[in-house]
C-alpha atoms as a PDB file:
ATOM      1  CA  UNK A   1     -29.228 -74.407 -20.401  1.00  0.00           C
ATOM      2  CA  UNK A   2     -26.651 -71.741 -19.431  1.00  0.00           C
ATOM      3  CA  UNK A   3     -26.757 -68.814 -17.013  1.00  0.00           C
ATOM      4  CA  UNK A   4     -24.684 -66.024 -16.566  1.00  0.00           C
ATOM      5  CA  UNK A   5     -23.819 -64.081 -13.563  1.00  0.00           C
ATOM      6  CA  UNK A   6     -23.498 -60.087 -14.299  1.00  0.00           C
ATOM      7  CA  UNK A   7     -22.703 -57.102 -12.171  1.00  0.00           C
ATOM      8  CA  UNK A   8     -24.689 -54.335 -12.861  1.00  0.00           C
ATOM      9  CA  UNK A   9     -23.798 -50.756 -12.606  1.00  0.00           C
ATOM     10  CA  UNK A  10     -20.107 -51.866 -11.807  1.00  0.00           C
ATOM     11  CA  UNK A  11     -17.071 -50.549 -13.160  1.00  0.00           C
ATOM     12  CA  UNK A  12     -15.709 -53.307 -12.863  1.00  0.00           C
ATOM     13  CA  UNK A  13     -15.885 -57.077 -11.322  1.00  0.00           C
ATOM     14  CA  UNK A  14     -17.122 -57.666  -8.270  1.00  0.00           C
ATOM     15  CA  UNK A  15     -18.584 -54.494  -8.236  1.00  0.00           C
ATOM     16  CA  UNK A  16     -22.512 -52.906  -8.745  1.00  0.00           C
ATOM     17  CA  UNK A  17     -25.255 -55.215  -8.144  1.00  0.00           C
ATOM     18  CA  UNK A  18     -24.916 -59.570  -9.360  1.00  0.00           C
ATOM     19  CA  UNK A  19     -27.841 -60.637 -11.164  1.00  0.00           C
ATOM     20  CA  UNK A  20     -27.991 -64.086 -12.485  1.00  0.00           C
ATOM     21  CA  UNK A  21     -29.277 -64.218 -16.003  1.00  0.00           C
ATOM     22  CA  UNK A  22     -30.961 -67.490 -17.271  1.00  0.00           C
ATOM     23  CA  UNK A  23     -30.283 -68.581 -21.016  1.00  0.00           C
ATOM     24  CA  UNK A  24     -33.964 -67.006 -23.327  1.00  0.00           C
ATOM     25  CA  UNK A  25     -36.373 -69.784 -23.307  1.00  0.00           C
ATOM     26  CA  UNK A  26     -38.408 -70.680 -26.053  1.00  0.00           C
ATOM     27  CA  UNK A  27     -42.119 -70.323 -25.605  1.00  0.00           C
ATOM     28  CA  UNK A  28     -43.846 -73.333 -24.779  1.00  0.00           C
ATOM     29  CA  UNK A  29     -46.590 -75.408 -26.875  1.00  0.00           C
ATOM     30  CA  UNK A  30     -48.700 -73.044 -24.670  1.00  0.00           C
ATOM     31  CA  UNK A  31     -47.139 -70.021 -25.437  1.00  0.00           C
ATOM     32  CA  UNK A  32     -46.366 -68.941 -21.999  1.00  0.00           C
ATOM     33  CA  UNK A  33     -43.396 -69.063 -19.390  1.00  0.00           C
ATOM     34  CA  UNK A  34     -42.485 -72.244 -17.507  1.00  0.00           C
ATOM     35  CA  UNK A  35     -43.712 -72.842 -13.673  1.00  0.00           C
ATOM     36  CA  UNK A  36     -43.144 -70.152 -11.688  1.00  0.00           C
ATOM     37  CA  UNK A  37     -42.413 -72.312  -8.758  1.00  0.00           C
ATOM     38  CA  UNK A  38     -39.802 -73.804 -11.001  1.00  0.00           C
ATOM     39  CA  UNK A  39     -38.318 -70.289 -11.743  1.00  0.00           C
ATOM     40  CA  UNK A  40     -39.301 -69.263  -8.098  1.00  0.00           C
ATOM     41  CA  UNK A  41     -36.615 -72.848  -6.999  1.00  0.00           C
ATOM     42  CA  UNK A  42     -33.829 -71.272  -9.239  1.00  0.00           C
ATOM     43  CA  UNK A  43     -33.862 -67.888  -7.898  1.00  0.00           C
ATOM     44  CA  UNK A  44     -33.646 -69.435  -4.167  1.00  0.00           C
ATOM     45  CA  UNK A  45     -30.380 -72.120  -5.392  1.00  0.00           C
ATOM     46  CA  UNK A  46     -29.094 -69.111  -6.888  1.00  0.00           C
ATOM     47  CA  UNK A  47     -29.203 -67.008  -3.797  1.00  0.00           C
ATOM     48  CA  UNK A  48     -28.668 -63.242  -5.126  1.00  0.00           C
ATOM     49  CA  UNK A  49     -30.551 -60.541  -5.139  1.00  0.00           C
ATOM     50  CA  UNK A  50     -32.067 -61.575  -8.530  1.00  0.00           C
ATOM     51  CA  UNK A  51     -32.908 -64.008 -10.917  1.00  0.00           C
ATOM     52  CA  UNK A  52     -33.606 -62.731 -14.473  1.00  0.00           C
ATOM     53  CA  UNK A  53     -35.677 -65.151 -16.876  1.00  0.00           C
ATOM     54  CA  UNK A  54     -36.418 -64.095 -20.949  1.00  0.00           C
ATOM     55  CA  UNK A  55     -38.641 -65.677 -23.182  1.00  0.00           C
ATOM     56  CA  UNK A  56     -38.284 -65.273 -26.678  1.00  0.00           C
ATOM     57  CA  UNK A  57     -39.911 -63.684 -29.312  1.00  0.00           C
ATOM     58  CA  UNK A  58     -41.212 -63.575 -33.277  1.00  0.00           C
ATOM     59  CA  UNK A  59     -38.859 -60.421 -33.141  1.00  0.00           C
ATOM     60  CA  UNK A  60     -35.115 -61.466 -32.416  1.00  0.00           C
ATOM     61  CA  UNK A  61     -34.917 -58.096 -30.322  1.00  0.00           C
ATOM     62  CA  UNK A  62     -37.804 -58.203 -28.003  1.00  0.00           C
ATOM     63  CA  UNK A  63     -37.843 -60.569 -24.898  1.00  0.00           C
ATOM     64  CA  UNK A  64     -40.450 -61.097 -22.213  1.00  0.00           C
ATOM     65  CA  UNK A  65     -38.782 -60.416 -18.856  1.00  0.00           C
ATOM     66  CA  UNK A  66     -39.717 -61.752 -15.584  1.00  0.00           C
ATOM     67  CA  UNK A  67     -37.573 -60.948 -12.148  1.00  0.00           C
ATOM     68  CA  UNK A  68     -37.525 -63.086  -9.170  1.00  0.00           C
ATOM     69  CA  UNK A  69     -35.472 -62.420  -6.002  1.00  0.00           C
ATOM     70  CA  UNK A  70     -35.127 -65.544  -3.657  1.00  0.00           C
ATOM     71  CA  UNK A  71     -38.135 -65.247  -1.826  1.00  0.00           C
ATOM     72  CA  UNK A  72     -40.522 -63.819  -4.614  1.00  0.00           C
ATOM     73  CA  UNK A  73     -41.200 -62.065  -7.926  1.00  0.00           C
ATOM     74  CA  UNK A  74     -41.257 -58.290  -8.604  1.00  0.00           C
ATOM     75  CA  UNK A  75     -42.641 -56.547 -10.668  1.00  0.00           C
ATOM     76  CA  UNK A  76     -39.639 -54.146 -11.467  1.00  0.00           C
ATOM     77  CA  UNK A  77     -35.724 -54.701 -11.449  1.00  0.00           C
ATOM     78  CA  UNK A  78     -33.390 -52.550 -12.836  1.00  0.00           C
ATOM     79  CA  UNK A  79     -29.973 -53.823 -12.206  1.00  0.00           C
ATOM     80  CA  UNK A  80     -31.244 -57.728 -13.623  1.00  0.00           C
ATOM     81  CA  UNK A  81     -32.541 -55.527 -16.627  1.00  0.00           C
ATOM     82  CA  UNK A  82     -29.267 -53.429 -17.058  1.00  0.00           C
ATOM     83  CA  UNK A  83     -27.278 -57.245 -16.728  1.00  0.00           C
ATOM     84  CA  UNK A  84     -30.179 -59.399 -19.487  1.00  0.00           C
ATOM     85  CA  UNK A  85     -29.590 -57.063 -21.985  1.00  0.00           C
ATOM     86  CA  UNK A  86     -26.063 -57.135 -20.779  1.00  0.00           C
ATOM     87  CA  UNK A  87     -26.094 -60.668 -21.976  1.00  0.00           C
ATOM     88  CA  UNK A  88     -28.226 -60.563 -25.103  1.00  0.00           C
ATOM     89  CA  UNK A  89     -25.538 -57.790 -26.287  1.00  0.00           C
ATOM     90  CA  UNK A  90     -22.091 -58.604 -25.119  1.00  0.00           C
ATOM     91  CA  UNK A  91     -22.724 -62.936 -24.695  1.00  0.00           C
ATOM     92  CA  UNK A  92     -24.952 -63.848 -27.483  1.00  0.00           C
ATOM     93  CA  UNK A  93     -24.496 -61.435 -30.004  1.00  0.00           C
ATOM     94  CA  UNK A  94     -27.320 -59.394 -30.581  1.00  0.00           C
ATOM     95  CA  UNK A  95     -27.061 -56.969 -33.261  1.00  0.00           C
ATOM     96  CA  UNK A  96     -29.629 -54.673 -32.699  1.00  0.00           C
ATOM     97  CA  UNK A  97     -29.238 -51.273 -30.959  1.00  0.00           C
ATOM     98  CA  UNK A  98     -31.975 -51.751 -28.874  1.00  0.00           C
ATOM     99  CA  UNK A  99     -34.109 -54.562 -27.125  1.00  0.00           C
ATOM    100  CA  UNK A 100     -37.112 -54.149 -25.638  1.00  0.00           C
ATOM    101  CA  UNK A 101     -38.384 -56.009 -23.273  1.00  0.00           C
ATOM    102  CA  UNK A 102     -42.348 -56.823 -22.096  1.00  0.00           C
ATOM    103  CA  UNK A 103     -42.505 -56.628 -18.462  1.00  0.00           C
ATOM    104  CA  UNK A 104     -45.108 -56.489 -15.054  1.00  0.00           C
ATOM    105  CA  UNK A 105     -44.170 -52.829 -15.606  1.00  0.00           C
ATOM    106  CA  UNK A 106     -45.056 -52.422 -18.897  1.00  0.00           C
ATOM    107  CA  UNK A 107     -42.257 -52.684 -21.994  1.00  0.00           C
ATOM    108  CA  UNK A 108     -38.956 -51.402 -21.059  1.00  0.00           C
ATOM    109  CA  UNK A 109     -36.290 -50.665 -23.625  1.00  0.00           C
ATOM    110  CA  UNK A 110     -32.403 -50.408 -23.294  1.00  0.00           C
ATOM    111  CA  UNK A 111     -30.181 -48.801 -25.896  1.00  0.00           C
ATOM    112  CA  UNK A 112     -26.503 -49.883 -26.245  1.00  0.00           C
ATOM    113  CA  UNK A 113     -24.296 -46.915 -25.464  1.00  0.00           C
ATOM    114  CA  UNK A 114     -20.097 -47.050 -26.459  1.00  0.00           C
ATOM    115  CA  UNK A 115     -18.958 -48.165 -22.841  1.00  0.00           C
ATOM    116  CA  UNK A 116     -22.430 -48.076 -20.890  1.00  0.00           C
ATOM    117  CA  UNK A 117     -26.111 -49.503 -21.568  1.00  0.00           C
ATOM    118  CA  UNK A 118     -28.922 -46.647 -20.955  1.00  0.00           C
ATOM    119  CA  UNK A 119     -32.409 -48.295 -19.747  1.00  0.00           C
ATOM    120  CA  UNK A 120     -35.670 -46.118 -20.209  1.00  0.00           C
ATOM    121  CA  UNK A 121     -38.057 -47.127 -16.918  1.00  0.00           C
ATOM    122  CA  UNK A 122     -41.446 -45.248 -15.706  1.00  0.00           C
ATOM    123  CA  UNK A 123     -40.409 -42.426 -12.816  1.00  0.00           C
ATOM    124  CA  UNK A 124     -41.963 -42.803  -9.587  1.00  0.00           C
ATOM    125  CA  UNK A 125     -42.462 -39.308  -8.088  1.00  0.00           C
ATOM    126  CA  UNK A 126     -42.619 -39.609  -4.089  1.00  0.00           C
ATOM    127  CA  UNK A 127     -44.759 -37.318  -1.887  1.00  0.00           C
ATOM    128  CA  UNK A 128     -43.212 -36.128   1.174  1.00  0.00           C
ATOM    129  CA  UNK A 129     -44.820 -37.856   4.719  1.00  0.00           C
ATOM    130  CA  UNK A 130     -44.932 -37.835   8.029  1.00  0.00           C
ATOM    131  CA  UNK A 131     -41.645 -40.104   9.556  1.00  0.00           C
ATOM    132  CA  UNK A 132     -43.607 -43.544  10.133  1.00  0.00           C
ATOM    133  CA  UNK A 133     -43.883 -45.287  13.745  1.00  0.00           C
ATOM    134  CA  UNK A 134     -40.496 -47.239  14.457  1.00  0.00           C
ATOM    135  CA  UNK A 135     -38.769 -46.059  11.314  1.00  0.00           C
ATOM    136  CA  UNK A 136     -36.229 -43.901  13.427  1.00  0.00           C
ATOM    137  CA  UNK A 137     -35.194 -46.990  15.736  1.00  0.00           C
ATOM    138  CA  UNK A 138     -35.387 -49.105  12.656  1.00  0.00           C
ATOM    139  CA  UNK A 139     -32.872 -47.477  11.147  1.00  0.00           C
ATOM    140  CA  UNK A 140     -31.035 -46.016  13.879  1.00  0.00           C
ATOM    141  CA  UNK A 141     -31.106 -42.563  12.958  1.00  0.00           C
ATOM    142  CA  UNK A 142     -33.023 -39.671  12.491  1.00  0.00           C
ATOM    143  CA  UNK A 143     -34.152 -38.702   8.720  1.00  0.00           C
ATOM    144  CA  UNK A 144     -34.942 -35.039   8.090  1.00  0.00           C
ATOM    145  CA  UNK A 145     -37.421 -36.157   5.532  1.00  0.00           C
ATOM    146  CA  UNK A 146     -38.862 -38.861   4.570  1.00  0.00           C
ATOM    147  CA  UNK A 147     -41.328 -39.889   1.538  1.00  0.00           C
ATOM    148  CA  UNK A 148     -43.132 -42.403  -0.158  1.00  0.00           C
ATOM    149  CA  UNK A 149     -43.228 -43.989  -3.442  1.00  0.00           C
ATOM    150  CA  UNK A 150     -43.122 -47.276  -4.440  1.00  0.00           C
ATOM    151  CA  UNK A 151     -40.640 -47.422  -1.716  1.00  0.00           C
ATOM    152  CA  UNK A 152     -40.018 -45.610   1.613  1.00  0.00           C
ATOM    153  CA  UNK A 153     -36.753 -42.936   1.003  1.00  0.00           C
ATOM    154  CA  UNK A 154     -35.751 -41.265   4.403  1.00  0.00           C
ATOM    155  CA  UNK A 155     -33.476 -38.089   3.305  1.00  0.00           C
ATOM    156  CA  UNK A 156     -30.546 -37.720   5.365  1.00  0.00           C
ATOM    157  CA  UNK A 157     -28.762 -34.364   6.177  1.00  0.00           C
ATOM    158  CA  UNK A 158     -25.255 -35.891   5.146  1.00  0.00           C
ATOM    159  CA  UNK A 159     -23.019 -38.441   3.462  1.00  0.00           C
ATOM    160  CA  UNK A 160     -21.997 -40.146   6.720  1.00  0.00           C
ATOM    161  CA  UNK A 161     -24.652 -40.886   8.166  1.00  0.00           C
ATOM    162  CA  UNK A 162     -26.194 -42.712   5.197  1.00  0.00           C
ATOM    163  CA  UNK A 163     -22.910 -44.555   4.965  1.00  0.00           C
ATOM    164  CA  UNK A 164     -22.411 -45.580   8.810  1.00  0.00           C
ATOM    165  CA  UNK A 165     -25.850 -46.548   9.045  1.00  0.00           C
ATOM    166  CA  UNK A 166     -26.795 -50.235  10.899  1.00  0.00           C
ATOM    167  CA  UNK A 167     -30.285 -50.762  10.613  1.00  0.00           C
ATOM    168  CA  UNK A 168     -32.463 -53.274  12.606  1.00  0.00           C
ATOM    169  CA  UNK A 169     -33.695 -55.346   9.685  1.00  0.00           C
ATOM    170  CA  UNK A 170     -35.972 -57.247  11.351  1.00  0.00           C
ATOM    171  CA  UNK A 171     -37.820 -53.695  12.443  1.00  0.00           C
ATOM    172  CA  UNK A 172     -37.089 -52.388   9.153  1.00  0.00           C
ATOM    173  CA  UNK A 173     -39.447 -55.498   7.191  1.00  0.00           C
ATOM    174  CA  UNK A 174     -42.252 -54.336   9.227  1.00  0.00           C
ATOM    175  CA  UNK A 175     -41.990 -50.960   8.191  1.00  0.00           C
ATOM    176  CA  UNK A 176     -44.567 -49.327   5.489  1.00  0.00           C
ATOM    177  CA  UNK A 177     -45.684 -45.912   6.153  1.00  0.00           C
ATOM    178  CA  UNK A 178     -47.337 -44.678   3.185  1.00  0.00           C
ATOM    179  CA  UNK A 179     -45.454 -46.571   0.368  1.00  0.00           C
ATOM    180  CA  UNK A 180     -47.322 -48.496  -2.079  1.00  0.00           C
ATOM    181  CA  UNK A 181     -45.115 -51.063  -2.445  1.00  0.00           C
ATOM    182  CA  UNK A 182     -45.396 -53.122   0.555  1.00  0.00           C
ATOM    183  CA  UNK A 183     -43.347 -52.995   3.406  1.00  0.00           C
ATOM    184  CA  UNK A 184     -39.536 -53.311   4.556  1.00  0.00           C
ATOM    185  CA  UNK A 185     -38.095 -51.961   1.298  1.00  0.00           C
ATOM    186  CA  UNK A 186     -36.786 -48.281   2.535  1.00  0.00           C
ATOM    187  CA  UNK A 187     -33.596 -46.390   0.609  1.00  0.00           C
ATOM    188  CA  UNK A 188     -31.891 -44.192   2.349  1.00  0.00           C
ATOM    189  CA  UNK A 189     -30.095 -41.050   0.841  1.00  0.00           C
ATOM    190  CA  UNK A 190     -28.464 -37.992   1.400  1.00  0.00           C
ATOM    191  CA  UNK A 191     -26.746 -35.085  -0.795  1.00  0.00           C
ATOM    192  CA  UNK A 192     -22.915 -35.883  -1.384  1.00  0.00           C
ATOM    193  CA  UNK A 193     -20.048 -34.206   0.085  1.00  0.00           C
ATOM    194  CA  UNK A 194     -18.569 -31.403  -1.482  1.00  0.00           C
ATOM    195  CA  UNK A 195     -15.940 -32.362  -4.263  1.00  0.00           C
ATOM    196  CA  UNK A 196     -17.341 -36.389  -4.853  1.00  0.00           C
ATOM    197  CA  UNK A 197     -17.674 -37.579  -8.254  1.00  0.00           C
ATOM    198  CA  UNK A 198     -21.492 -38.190  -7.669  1.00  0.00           C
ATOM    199  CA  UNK A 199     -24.332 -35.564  -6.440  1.00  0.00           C
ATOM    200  CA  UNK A 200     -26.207 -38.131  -4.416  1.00  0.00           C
ATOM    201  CA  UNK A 201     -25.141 -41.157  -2.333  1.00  0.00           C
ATOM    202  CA  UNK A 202     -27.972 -43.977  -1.158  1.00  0.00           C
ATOM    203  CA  UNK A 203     -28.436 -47.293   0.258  1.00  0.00           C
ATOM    204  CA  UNK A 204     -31.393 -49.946   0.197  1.00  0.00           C
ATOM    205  CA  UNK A 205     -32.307 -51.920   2.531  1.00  0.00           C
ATOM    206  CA  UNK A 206     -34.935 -54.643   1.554  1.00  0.00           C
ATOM    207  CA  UNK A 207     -35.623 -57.506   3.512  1.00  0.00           C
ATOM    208  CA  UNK A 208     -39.654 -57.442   2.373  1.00  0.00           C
ATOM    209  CA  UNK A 209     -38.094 -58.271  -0.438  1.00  0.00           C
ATOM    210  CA  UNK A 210     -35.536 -61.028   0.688  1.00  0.00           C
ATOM    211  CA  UNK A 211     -32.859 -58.790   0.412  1.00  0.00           C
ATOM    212  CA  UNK A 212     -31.179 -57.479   3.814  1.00  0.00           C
ATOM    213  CA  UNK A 213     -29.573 -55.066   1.627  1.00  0.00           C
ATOM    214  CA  UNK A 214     -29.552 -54.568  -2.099  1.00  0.00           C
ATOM    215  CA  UNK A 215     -25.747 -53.181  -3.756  1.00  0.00           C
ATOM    216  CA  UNK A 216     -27.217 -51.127  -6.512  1.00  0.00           C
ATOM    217  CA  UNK A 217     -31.098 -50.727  -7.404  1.00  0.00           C
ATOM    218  CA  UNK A 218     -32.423 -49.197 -10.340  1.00  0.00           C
ATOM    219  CA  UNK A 219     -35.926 -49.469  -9.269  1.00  0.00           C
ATOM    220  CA  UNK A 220     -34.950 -47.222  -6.183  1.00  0.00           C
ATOM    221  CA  UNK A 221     -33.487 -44.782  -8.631  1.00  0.00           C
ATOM    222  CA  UNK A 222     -37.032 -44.223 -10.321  1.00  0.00           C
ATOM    223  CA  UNK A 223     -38.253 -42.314  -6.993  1.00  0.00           C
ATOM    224  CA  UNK A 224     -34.321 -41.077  -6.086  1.00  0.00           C
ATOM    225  CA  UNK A 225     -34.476 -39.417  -9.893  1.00  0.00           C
ATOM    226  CA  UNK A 226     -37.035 -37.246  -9.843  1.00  0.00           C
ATOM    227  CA  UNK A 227     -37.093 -36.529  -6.040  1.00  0.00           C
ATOM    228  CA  UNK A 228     -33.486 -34.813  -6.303  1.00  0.00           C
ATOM    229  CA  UNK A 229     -33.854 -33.510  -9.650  1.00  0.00           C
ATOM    230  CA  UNK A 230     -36.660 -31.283  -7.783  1.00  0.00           C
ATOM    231  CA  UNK A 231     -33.756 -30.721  -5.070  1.00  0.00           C
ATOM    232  CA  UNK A 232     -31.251 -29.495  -7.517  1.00  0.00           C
ATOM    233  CA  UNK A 233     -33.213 -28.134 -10.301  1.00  0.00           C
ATOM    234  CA  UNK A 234     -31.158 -30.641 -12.605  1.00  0.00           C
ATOM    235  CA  UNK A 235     -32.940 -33.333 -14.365  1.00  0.00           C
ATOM    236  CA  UNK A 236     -28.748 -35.312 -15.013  1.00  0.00           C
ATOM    237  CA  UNK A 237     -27.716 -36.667 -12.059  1.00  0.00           C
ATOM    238  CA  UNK A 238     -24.554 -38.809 -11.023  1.00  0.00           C
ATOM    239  CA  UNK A 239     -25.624 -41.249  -7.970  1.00  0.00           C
ATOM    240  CA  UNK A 240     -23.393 -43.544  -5.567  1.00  0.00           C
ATOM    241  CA  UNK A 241     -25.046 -46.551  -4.113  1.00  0.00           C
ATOM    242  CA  UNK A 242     -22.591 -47.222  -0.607  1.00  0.00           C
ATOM    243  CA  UNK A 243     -23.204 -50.856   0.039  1.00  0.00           C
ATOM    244  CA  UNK A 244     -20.069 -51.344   2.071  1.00  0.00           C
ATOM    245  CA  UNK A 245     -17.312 -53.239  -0.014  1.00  0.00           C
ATOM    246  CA  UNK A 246     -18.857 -52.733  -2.775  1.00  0.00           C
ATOM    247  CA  UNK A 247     -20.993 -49.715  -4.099  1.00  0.00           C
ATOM    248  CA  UNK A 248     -22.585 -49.010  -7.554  1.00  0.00           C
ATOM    249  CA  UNK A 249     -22.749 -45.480  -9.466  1.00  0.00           C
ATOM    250  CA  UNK A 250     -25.749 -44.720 -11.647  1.00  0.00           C
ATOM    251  CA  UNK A 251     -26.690 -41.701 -14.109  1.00  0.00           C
ATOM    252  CA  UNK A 252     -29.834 -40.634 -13.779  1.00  0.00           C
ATOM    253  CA  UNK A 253     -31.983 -38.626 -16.082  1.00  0.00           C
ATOM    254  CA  UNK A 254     -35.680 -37.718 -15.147  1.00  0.00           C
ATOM    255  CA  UNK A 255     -37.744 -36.800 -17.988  1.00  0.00           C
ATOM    256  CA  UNK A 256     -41.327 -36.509 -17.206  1.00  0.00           C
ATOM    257  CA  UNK A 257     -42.932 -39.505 -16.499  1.00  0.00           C
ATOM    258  CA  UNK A 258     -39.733 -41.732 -17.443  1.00  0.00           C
ATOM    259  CA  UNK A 259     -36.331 -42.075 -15.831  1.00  0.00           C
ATOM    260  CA  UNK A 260     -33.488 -43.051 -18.270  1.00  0.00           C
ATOM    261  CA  UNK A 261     -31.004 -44.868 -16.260  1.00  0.00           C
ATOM    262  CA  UNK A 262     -27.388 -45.997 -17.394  1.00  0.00           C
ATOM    263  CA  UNK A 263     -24.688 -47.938 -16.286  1.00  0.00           C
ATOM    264  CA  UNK A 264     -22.331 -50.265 -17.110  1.00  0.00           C
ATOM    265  CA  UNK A 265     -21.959 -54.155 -16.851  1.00  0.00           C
ATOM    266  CA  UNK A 266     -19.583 -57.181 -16.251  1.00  0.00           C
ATOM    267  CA  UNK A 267     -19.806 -60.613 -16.785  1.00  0.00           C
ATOM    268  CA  UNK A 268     -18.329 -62.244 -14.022  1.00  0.00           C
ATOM    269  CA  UNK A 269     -19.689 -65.851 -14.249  1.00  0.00           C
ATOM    270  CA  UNK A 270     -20.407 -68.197 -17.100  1.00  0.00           C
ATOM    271  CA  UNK A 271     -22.423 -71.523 -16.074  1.00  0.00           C
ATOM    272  CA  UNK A 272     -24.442 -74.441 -16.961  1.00  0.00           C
ATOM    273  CA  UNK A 273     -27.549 -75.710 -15.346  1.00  0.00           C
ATOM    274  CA  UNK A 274     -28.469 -79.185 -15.455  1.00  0.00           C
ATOM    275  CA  UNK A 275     -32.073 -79.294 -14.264  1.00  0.00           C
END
């Protein structure tokens, strides 16, 4: 069984966010996926932020899609999204336009675009809330907003001081505030300086989810989307994730209740498992 390791929303290697990608699996006698603490093993030995597993089909361009970072499984990724169809496309050929995937979130399509893959995910409008208890020390500065989705966003008056930000992880996991996602999973984002390439610039910072801090998250980007499109009065944004060394860029689109996210993809890593 192979696996490929893709960075997602990276213009090039060794940027964006690495997902490993497992070879599809055919459905068992039983019809269903294999042992999740099997799959759960993988993501750990693989040891990034996650581990993407699909399961075949009757239709050659639909896939069951299951996401596991290496402590446990989410319910919504968009990077390891952005990098499976990444690899049904550009490593094994598929010749449809689109593949849909069934998901914990419901099903989730991606179209193939000339130089960029554009994924179609549920928006997740935040409400605005009170600053929670500790989140200030947490993160080791003030917001000037904060508000609550899925995940915690605190809203920053400028670009650097989102990117010189040095966080207290182990404060930050126990924070939750009103977000229904559980806690220690917080983005952090501000408007960009005058003259960058982008309109917003963000980080994440998720160790509730295993993940001190995450390079490039599409999930984040469903509450980031519509949040700033009400800032700007634009529903076509260009965003700048600033994990240091790194950094992904994102367009966003909110429509409605959906957020069409694209972004480009790199295979950086071809390899073969032998359990």
């Amino acid at each position: 069984m192979r696996q490929w390791t893709v960075d997602a929303f990276a213009s090039g290697p060794f940027k964006g966010n690495p997902a490993c990608i497992v070879e599809p699996l055919a459905p068992r006698e039983s019809g269903g996926w294999p042992d999740a603490g099997w799959m759960q093993t993988l993501a750990a030995e693989n040891n990034q932020a996650e581990t993407a597993y699909l399961l075949r089909t009757a239709d050659p361009s639909r896939f069951g899609l299951r996401w596991f970072t290496p402590a446990l499984e989410v319910p919504l990724c968009g990077h390891a999204t952005l990098a499976a169809a990444h690899v049904l496309f550009a490593e094994l050929g598929l010749a449809a336009d689109m593949v849909t995937f069934d998901t914990a979130s419901g099903p989730l399509t991606v179209v193939r675009q000339e130089d960029r893959y554009e994924m179609d995910f549920p928006a997740n409008p935040p409400k605005q809330t009170a600053i929670p208890e500790g989140l200030v020390e947490a993160l080791g500065a003030a917001p000037s907003e904060v508000w609550a989705g899925n995940y915690l966003v605190a809203v920053y008056d400028g670009e650097a001081a989102v990117r010189g930000l040095k966080p207290d992880l182990a404060a930050v996991e126990k924070i939750a505030g009103e977000a229904t996602g559980g806690r220690g999973n917080i983005s952090v984002a501000a408007l960009a300086d005058p003259g960058a390439d982008y309109d917003v610039v963000s980080r994440f910072f998720a160790p509730g989810s295993g993940i001190p801090e995450d390079p490039a998250t599409g999930s984040a980007h469903c509450i980031l989307s519509p949040l700033f499109a009400g800032k700007l009065g634009r529903a076509d944004l260009n965003f700048h994730q600033a994990y240091p060394g790194r950094g992904g860029d994102l367009n966003c689109e909110h429509r409605g209740d959906r957020v069409l996210l694209r972004g480009q993809a790199v295979t950086v890593i071809e390899s073969v498992l032998r359990v």
